[in-house]
Protein backbone atom coordinates (compact mmCIF):
# COMPACT_ATOMS: atom_id res chain seq x y z
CA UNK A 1 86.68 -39.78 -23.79
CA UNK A 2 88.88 -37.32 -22.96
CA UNK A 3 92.37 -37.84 -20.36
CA UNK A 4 94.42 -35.20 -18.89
CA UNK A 5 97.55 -35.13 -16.56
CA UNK A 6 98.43 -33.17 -13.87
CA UNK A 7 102.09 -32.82 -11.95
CA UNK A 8 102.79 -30.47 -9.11
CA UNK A 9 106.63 -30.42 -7.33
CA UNK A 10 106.80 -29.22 -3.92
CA UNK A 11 108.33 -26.22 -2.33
CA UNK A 12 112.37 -26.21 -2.77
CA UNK A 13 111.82 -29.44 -4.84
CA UNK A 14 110.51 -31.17 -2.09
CA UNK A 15 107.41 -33.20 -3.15
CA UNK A 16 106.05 -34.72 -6.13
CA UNK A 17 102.66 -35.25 -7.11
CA UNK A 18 101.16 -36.41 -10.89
CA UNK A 19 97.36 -37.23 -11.37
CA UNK A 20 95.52 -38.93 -14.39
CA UNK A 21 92.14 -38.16 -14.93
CA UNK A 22 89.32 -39.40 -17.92
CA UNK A 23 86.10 -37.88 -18.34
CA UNK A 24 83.30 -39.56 -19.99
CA UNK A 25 81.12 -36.85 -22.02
CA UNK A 26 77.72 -36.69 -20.62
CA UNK A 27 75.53 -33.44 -21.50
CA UNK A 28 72.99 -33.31 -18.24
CA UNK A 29 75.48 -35.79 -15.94
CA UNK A 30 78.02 -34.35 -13.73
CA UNK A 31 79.85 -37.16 -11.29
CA UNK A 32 83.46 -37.38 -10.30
CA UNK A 33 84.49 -40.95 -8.91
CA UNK A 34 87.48 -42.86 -8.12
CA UNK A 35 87.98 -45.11 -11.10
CA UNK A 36 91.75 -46.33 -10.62
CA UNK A 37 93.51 -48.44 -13.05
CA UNK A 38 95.62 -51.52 -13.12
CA UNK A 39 98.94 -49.51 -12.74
CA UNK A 40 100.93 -50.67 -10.50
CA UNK A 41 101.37 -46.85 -8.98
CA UNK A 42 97.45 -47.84 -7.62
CA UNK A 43 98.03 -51.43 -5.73
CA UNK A 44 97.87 -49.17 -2.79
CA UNK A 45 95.32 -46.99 -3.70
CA UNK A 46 92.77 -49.72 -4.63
CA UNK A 47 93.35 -51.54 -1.65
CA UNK A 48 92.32 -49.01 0.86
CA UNK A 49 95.76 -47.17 1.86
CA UNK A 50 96.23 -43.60 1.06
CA UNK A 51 92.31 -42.70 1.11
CA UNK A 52 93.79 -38.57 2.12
CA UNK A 53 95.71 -38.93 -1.24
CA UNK A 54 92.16 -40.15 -3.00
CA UNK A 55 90.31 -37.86 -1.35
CA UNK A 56 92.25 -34.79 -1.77
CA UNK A 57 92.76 -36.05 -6.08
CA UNK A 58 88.61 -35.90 -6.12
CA UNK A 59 88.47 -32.62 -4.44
CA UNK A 60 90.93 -30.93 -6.49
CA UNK A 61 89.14 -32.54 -9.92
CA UNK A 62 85.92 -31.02 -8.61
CA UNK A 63 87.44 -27.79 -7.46
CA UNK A 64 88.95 -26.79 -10.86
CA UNK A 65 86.12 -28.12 -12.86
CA UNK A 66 83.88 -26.02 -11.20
CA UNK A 67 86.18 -22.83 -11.45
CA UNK A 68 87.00 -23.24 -14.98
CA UNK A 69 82.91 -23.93 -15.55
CA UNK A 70 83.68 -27.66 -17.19
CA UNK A 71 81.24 -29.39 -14.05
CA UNK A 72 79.37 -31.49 -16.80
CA UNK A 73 80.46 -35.02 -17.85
CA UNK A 74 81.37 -38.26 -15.84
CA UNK A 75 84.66 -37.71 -14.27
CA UNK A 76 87.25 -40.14 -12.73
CA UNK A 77 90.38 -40.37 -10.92
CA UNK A 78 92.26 -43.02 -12.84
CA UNK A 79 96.14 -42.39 -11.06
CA UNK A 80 97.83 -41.05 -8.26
CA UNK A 81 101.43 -40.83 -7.94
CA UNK A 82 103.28 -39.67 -5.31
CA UNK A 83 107.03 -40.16 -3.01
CA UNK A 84 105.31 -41.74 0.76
CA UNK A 85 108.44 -39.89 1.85
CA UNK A 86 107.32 -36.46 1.10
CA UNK A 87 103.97 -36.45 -1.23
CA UNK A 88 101.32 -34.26 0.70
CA UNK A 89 97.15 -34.53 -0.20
CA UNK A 90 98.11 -30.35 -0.70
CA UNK A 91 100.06 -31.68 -3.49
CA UNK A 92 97.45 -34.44 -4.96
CA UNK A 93 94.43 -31.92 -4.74
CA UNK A 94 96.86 -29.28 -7.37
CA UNK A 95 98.05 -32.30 -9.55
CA UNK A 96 94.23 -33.40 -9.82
CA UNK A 97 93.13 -29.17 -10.49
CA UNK A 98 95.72 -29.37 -13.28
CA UNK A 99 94.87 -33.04 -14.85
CA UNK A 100 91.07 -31.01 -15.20
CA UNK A 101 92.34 -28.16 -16.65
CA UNK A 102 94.59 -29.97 -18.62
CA UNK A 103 91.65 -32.65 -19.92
CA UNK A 104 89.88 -29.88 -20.93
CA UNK A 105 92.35 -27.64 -22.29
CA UNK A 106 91.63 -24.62 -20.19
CA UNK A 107 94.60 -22.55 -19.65
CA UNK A 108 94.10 -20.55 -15.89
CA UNK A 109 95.58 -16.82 -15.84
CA UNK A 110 98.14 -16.50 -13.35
CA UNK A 111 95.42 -14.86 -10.47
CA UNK A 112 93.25 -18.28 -11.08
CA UNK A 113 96.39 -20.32 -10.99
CA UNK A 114 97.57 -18.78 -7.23
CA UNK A 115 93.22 -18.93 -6.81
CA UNK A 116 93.90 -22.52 -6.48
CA UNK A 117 96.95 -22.37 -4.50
CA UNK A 118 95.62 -20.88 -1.97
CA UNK A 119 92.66 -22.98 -2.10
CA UNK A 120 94.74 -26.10 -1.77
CA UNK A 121 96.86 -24.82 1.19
CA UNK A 122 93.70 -23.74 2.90
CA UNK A 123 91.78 -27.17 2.41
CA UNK A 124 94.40 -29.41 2.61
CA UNK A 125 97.17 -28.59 6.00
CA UNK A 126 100.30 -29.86 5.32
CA UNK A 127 103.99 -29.65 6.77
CA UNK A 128 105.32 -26.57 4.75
CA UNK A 129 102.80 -24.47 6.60
């Protein structure tokens, strides 16, 4: 088993964003589900709210496992944390890129790195457009 952590801050400070993610070796397998634990960062999360947040932290897992060629395994979002006042799914999807990377121990050049900020502000609108 094998856990990584992701954190991405906002423009001018503004925003905050930290994913967990586990992945469960499996040679021919590759899944990435929503497998939140009983922090209490998820009450929300597990009981429906939020689902852009969710969706954008499995998107950005997928994403950067698939760039970084580490799509094998059983992956799972286990946390999402985030500020309701100013936490953007733009921000979740790059946290949950980085808590792959991270898991994995890739380390993205700096062309791979603005690769996925671009992909991130093109998949996921948000209000520092």
């Amino acid at each position: 088993m094998t856990d990584g952590t992701g954190v991405f801050h906002g423009p001018k400070s503004i925003g905050y964003a930290r994913v967990h993610v586990r992945c469960t070796e499996s040679p021919r397998d590759f899944a990435v589900t929503l497998a939140l634990d009983d922090d209490e960062w998820n009450n929300q999360l597990r009981d429906g709210g939020f689902s852009d947040w969710t969706d954008a932290a499995l998107a950005g897992l997928e994403h950067a496992l698939r760039l970084s060629g580490n799509a094998h395994g059983q992956w799972a979002v286990i946390r999402v944390v985030g500020l309701v006042s100013d936490t953007i799914p733009r921000y979740i999807a790059h946290a949950s890129a980085l808590a792959a990377w991270d898991s994995v121990g890739y380390h993205a050049e700096t062309e791979e790195l603005e690769s996925l900020l671009n992909w991130t502000v093109e998949s996921f609108p948000g209000l520092d457009d």
